[in-house]
PDB file of N, CA and C in Angstrom:
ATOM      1  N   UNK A   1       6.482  14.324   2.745  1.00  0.00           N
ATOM      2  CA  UNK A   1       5.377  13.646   2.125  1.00  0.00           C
ATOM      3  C   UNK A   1       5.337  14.006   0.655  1.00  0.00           C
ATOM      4  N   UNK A   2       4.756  13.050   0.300  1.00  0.00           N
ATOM      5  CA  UNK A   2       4.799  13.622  -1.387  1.00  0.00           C
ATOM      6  C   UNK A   2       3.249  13.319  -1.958  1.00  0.00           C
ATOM      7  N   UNK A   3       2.659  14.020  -1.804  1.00  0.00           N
ATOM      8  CA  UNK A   3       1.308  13.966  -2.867  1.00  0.00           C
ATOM      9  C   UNK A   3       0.145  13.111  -1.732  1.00  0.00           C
ATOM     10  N   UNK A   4      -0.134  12.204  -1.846  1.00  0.00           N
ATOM     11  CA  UNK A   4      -1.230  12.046  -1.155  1.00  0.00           C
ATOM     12  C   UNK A   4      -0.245  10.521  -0.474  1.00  0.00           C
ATOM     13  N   UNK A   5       0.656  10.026  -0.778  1.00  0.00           N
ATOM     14  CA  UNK A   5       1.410   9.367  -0.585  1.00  0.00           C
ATOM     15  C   UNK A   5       2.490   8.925   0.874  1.00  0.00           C
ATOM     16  N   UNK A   6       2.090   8.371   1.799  1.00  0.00           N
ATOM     17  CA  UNK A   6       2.715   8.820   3.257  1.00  0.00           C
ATOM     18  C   UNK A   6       4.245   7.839   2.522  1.00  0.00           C
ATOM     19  N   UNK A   7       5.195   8.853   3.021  1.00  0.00           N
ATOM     20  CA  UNK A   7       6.330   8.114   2.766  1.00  0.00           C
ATOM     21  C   UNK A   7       6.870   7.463   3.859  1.00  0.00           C
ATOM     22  N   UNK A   8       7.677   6.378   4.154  1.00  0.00           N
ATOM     23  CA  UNK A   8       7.789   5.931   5.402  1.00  0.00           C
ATOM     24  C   UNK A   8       8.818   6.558   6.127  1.00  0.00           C
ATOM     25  N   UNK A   9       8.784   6.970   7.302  1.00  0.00           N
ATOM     26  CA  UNK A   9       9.127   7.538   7.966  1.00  0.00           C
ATOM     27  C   UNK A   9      10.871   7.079   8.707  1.00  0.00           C
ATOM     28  N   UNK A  10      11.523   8.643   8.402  1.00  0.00           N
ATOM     29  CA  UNK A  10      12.871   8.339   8.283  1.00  0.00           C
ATOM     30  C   UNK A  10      13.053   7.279  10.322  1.00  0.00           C
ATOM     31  N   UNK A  11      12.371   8.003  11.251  1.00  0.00           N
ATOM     32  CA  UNK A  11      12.854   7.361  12.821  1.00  0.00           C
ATOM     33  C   UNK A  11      11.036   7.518  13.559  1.00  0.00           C
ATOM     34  N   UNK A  12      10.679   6.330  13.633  1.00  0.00           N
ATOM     35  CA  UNK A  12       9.552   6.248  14.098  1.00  0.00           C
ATOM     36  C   UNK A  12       9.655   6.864  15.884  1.00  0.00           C
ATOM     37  N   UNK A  13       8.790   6.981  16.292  1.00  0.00           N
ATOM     38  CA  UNK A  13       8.763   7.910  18.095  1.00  0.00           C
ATOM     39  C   UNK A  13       8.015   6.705  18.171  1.00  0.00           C
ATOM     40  N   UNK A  14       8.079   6.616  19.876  1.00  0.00           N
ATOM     41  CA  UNK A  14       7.154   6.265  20.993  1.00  0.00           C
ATOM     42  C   UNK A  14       5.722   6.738  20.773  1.00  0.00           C
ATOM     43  N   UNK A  15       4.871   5.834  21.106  1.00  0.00           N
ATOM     44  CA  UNK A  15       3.323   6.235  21.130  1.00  0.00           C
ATOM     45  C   UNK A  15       3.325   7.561  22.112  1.00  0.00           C
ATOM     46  N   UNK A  16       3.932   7.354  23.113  1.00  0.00           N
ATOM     47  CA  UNK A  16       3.841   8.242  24.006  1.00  0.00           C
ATOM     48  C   UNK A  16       4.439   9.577  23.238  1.00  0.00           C
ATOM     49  N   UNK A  17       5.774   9.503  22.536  1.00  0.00           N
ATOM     50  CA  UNK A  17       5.968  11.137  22.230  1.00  0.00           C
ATOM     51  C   UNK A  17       4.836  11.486  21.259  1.00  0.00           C
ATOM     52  N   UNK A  18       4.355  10.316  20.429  1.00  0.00           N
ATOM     53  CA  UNK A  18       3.528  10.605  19.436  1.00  0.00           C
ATOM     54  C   UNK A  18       2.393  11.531  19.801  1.00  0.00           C
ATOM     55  N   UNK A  19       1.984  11.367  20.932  1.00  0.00           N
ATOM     56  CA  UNK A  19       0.423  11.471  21.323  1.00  0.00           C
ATOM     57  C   UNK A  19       0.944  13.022  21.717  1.00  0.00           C
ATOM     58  N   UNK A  20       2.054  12.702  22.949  1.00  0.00           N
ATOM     59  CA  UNK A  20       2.770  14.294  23.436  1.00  0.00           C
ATOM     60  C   UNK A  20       2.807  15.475  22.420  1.00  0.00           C
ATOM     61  N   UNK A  21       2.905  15.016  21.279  1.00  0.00           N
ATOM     62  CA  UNK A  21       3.250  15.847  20.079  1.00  0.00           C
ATOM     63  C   UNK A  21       2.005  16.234  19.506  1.00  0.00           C
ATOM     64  N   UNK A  22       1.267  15.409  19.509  1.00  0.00           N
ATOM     65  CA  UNK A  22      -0.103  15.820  18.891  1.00  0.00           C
ATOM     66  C   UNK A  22      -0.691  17.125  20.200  1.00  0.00           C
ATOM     67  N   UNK A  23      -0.114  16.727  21.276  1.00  0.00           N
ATOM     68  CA  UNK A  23      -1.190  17.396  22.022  1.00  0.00           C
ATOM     69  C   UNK A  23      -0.193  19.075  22.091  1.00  0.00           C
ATOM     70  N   UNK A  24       0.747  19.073  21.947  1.00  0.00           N
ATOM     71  CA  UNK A  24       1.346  20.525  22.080  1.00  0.00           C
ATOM     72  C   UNK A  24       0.809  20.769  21.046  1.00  0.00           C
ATOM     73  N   UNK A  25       1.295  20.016  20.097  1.00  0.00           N
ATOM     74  CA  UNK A  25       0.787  21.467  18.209  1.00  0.00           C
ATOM     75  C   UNK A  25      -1.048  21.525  18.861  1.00  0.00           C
ATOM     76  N   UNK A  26      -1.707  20.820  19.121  1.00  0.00           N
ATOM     77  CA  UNK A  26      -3.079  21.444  19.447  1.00  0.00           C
ATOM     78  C   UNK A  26      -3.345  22.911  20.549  1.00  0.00           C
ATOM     79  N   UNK A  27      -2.292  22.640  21.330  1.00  0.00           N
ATOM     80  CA  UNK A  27      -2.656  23.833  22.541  1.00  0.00           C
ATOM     81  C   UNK A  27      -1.184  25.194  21.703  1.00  0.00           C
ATOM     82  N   UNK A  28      -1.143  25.038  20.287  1.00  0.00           N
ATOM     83  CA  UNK A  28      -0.304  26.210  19.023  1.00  0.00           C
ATOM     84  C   UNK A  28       1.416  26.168  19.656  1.00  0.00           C
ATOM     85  N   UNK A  29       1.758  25.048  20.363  1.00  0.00           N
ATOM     86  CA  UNK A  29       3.066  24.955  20.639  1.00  0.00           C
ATOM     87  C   UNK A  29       3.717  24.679  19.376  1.00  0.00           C
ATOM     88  N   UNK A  30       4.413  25.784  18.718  1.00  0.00           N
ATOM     89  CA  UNK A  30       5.578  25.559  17.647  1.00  0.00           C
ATOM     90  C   UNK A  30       6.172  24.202  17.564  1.00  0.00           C
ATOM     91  N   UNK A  31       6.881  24.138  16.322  1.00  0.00           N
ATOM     92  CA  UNK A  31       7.670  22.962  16.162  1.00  0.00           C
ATOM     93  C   UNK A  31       8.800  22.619  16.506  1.00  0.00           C
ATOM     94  N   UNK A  32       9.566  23.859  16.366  1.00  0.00           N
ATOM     95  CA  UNK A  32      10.670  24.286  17.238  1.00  0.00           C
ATOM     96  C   UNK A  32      10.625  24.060  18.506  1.00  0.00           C
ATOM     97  N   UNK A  33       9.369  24.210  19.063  1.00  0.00           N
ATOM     98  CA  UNK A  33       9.404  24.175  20.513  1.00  0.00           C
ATOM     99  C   UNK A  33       9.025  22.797  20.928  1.00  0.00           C
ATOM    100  N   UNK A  34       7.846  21.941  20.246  1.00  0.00           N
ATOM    101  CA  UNK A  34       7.942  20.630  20.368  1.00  0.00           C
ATOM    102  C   UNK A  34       9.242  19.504  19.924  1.00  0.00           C
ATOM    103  N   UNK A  35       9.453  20.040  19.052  1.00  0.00           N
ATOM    104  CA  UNK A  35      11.690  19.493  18.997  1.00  0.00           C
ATOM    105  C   UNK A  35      12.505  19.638  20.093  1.00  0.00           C
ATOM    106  N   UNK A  36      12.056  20.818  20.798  1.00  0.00           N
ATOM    107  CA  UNK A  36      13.119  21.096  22.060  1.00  0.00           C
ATOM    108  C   UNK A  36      12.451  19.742  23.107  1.00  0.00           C
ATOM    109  N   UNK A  37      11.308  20.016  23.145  1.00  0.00           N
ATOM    110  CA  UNK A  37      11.013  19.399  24.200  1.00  0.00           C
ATOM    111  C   UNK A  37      10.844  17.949  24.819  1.00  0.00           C
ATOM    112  N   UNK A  38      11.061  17.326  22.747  1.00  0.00           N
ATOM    113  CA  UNK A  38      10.553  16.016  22.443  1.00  0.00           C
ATOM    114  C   UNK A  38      12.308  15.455  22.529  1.00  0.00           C
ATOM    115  N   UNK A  39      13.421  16.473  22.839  1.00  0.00           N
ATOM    116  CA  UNK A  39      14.372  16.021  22.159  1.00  0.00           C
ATOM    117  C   UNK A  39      14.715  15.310  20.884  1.00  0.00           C
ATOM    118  N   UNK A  40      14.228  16.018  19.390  1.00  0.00           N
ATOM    119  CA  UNK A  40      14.347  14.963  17.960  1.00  0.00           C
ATOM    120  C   UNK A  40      14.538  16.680  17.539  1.00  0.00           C
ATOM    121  N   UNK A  41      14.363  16.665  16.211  1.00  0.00           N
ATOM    122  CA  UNK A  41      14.652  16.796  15.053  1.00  0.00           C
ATOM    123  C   UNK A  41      13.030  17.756  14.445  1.00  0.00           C
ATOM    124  N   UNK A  42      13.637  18.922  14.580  1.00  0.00           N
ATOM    125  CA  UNK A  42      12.105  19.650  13.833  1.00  0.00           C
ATOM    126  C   UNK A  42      11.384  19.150  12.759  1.00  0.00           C
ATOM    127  N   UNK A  43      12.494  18.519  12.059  1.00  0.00           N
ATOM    128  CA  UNK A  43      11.955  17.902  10.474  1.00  0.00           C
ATOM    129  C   UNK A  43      11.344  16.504  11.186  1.00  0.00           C
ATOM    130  N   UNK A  44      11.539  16.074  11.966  1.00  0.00           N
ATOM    131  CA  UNK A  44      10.493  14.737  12.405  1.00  0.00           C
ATOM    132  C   UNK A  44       9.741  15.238  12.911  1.00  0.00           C
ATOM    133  N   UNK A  45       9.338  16.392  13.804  1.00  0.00           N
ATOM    134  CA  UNK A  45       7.962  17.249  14.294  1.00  0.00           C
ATOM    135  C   UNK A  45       7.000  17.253  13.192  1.00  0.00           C
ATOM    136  N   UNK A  46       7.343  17.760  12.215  1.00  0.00           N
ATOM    137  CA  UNK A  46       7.021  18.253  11.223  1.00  0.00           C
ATOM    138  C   UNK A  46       6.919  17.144  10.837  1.00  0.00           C
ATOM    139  N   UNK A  47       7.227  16.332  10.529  1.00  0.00           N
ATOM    140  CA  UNK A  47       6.819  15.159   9.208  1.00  0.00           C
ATOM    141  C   UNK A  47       5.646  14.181   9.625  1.00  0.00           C
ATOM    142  N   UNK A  48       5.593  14.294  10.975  1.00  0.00           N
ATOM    143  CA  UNK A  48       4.822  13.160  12.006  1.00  0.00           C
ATOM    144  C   UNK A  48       3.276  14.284  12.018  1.00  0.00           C
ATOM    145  N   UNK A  49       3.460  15.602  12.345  1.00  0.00           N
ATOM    146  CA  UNK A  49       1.894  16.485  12.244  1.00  0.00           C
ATOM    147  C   UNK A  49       1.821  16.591  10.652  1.00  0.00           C
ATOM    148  N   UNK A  50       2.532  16.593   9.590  1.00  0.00           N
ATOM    149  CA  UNK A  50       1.906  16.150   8.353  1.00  0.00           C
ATOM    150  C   UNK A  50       1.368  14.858   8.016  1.00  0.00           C
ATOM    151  N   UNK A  51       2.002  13.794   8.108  1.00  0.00           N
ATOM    152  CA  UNK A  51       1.317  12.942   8.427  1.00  0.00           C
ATOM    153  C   UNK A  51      -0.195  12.455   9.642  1.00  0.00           C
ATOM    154  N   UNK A  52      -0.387  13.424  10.628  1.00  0.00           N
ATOM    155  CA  UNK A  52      -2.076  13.383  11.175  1.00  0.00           C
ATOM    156  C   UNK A  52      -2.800  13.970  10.685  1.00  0.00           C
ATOM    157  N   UNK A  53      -1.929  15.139  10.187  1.00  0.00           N
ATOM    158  CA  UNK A  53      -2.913  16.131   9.220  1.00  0.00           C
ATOM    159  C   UNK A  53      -3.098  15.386   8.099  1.00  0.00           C
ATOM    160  N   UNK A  54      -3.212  15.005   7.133  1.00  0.00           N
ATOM    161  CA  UNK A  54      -3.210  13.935   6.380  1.00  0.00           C
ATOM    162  C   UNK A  54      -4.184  12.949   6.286  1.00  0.00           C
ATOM    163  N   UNK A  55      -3.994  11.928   7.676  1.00  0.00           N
ATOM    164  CA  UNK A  55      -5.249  11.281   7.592  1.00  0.00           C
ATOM    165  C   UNK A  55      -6.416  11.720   8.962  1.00  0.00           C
ATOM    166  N   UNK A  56      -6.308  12.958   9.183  1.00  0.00           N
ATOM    167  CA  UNK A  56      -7.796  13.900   9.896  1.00  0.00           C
ATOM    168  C   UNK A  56      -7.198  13.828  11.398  1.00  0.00           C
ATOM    169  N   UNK A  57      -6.299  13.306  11.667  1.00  0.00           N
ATOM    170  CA  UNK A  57      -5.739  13.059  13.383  1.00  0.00           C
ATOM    171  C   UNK A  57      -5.322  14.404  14.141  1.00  0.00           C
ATOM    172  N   UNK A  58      -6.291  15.272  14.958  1.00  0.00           N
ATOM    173  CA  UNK A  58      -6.159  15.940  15.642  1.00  0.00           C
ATOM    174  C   UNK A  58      -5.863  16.175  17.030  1.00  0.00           C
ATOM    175  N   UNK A  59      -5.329  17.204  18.032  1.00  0.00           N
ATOM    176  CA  UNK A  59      -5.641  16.923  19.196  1.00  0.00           C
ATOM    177  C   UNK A  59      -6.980  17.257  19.994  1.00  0.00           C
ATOM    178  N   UNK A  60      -7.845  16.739  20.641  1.00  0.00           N
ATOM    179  CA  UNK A  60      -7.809  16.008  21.268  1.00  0.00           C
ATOM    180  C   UNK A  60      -8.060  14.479  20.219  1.00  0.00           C
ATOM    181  N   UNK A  61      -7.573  13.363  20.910  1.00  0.00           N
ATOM    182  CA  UNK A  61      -7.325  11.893  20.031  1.00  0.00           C
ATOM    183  C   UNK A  61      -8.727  11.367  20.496  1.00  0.00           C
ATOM    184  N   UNK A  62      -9.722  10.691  19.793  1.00  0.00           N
ATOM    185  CA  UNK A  62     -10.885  10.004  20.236  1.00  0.00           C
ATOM    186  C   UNK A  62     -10.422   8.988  21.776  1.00  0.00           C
ATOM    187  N   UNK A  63     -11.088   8.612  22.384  1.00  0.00           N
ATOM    188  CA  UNK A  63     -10.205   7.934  23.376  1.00  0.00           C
ATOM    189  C   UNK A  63     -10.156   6.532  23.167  1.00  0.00           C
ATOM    190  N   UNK A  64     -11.102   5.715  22.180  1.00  0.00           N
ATOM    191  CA  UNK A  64     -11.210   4.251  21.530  1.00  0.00           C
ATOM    192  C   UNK A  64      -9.410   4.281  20.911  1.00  0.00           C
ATOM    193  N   UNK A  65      -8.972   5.108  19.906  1.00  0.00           N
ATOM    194  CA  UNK A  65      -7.919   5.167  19.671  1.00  0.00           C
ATOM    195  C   UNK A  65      -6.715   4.410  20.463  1.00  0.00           C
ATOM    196  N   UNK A  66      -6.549   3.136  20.147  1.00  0.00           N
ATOM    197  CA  UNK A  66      -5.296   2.535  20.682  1.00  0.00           C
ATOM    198  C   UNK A  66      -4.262   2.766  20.017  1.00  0.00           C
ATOM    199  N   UNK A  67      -2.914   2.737  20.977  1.00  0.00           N
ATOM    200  CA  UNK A  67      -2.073   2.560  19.930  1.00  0.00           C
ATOM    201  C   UNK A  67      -1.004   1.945  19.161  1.00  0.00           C
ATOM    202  N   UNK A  68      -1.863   1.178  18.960  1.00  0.00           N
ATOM    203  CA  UNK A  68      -2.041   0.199  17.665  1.00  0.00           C
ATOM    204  C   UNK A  68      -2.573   0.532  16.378  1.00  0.00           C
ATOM    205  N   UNK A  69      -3.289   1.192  16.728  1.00  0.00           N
ATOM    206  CA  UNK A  69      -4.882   1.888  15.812  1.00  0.00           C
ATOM    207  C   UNK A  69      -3.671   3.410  15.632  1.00  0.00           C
ATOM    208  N   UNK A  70      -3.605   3.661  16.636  1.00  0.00           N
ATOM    209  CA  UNK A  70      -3.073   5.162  16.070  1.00  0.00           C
ATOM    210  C   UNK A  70      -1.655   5.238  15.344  1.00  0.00           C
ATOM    211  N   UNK A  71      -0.818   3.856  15.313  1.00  0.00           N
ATOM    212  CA  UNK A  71       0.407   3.654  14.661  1.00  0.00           C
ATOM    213  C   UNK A  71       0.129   3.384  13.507  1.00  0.00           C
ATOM    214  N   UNK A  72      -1.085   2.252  13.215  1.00  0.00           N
ATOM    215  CA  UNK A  72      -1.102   1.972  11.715  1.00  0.00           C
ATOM    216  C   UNK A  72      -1.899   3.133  10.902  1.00  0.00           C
ATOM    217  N   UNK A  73      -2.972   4.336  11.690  1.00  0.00           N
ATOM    218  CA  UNK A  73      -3.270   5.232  10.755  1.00  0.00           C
ATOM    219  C   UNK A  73      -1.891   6.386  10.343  1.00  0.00           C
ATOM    220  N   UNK A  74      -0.946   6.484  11.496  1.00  0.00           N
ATOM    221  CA  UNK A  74       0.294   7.226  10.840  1.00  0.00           C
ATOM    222  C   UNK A  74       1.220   6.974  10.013  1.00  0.00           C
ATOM    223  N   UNK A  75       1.614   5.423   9.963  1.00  0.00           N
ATOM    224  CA  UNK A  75       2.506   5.067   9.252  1.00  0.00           C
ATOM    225  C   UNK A  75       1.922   3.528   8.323  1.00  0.00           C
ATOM    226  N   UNK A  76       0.819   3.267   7.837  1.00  0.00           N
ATOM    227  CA  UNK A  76       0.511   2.686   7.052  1.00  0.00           C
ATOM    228  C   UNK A  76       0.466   3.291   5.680  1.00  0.00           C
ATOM    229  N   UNK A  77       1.018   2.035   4.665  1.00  0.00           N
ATOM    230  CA  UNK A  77       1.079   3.058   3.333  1.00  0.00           C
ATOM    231  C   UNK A  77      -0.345   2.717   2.633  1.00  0.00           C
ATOM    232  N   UNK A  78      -1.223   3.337   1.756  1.00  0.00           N
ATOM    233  CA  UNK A  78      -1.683   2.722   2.110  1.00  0.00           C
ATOM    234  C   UNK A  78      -2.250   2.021   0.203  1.00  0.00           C
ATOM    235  N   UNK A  79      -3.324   1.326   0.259  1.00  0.00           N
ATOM    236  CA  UNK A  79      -2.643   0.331  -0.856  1.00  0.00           C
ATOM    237  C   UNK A  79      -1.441  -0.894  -1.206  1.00  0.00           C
ATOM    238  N   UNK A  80      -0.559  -0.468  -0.081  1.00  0.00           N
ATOM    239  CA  UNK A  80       0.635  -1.346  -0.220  1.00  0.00           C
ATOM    240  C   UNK A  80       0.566  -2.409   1.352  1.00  0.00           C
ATOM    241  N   UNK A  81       0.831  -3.803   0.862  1.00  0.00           N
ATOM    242  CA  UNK A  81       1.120  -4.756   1.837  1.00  0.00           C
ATOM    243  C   UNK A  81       2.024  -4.787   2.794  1.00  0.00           C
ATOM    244  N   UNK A  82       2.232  -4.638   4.146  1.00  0.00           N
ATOM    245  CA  UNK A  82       3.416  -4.682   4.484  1.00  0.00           C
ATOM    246  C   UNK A  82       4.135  -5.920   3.925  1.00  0.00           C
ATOM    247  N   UNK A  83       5.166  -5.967   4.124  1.00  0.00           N
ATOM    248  CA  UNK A  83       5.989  -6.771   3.577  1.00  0.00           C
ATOM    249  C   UNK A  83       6.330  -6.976   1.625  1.00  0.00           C
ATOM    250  N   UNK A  84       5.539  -6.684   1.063  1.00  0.00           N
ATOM    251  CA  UNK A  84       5.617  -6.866  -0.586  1.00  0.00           C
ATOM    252  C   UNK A  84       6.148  -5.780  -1.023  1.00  0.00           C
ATOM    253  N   UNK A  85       6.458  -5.883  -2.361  1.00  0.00           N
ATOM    254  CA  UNK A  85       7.414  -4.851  -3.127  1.00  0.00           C
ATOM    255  C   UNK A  85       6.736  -4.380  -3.871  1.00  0.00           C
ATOM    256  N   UNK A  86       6.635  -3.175  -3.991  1.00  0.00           N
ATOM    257  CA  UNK A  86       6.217  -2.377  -5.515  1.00  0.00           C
ATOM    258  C   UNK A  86       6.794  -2.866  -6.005  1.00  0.00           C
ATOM    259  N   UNK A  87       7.723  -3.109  -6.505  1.00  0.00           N
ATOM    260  CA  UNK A  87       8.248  -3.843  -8.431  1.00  0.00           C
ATOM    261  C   UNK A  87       8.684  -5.164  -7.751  1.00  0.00           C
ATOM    262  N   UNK A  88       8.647  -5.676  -9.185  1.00  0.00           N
ATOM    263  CA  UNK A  88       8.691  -7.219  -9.118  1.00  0.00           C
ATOM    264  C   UNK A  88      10.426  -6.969  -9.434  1.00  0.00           C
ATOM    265  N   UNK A  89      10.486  -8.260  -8.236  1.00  0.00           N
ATOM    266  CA  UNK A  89      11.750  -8.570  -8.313  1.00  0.00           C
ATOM    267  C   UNK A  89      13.212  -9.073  -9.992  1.00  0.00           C
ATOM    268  N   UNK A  90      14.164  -8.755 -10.195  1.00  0.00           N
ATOM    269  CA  UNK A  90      14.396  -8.771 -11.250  1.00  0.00           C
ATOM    270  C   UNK A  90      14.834 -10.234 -11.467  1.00  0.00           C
ATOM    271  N   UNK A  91      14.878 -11.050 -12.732  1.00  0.00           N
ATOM    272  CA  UNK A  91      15.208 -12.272 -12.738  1.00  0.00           C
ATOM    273  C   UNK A  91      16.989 -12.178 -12.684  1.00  0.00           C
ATOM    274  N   UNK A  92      17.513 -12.157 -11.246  1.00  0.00           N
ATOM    275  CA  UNK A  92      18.592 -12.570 -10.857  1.00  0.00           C
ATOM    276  C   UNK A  92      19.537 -13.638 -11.934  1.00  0.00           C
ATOM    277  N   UNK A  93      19.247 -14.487 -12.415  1.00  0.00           N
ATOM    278  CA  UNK A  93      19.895 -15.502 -12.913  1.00  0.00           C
ATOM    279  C   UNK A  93      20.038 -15.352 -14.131  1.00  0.00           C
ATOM    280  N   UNK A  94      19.147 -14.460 -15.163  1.00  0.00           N
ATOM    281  CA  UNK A  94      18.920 -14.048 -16.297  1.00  0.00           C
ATOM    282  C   UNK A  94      20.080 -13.004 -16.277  1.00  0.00           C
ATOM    283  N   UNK A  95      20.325 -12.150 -15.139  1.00  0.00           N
ATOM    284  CA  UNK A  95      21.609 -10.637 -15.059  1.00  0.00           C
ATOM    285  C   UNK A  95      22.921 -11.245 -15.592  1.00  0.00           C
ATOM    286  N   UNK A  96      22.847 -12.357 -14.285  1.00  0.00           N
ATOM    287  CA  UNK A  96      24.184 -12.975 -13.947  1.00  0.00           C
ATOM    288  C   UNK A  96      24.834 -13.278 -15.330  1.00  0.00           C
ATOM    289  N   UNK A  97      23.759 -14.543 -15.997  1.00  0.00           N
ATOM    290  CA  UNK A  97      24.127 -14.914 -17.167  1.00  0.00           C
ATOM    291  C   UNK A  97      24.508 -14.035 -18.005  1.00  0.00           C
ATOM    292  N   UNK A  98      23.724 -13.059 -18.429  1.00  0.00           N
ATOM    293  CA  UNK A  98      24.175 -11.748 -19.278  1.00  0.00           C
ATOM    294  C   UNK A  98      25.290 -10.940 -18.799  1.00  0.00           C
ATOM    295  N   UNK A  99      25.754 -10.809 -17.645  1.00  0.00           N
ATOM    296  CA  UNK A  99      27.415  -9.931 -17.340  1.00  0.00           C
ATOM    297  C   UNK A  99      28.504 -11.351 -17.399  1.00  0.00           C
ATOM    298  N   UNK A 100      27.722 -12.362 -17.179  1.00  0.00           N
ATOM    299  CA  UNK A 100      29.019 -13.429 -17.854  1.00  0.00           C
ATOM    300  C   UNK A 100      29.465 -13.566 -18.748  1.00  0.00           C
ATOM    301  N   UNK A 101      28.503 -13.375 -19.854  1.00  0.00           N
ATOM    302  CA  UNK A 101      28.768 -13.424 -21.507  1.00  0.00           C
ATOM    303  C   UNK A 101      29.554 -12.592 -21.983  1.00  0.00           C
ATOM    304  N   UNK A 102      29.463 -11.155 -21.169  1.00  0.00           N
ATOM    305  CA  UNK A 102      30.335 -10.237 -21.567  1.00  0.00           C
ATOM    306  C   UNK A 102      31.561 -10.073 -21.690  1.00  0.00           C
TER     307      UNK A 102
END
């Protein structure tokens, strides 16, 4: 993560490991040990409880919490549209022309 900024996430999990994961780090199961168990990658343990920690998502999960609701508070950016670009696209035809001239 970088700053207040959720970066998008290198391999998204199952709702189900998601929730699994929330609920070991609550009952102080290591990360190491939720990696073993989740079969992934400590650095995705870790990147997925920075990201709940982040936006207040603890274990136990409210039970209204769908997940739907609980995917877009983990991995929504937020300010940004899905689908749109931070920078505007470059004028393609303006490049072309200019490495032709060359």
């Amino acid at each position: 993560m970088n700053g207040d900024i959720l970066m998008p996430a290198k391999r998204r999990l199952t709702m189900r490991q998601l929730r699994q994961m929330l609920r070991l780090a609550g009952s102080g199961t290591s990360s190491r040990e939720i990696a073993v168990v989740l079969g992934i990658a400590r650095s995705t343990v870790q990147d997925n409880l920075q990201r709940a920690a982040a936006v207040g998502l603890s274990w136990p999960l409210p039970g209204e919490l769908t997940d739907d609701a609980l995917e877009h508070k983990l991995f929504s950016r937020n300010g940004v549209k899905q689908g749109t670009r931070r920078r505007t696209e470059p004028n393609w035809a303006d490049l072309s022309t200019t490495v032709e001239n060359r």
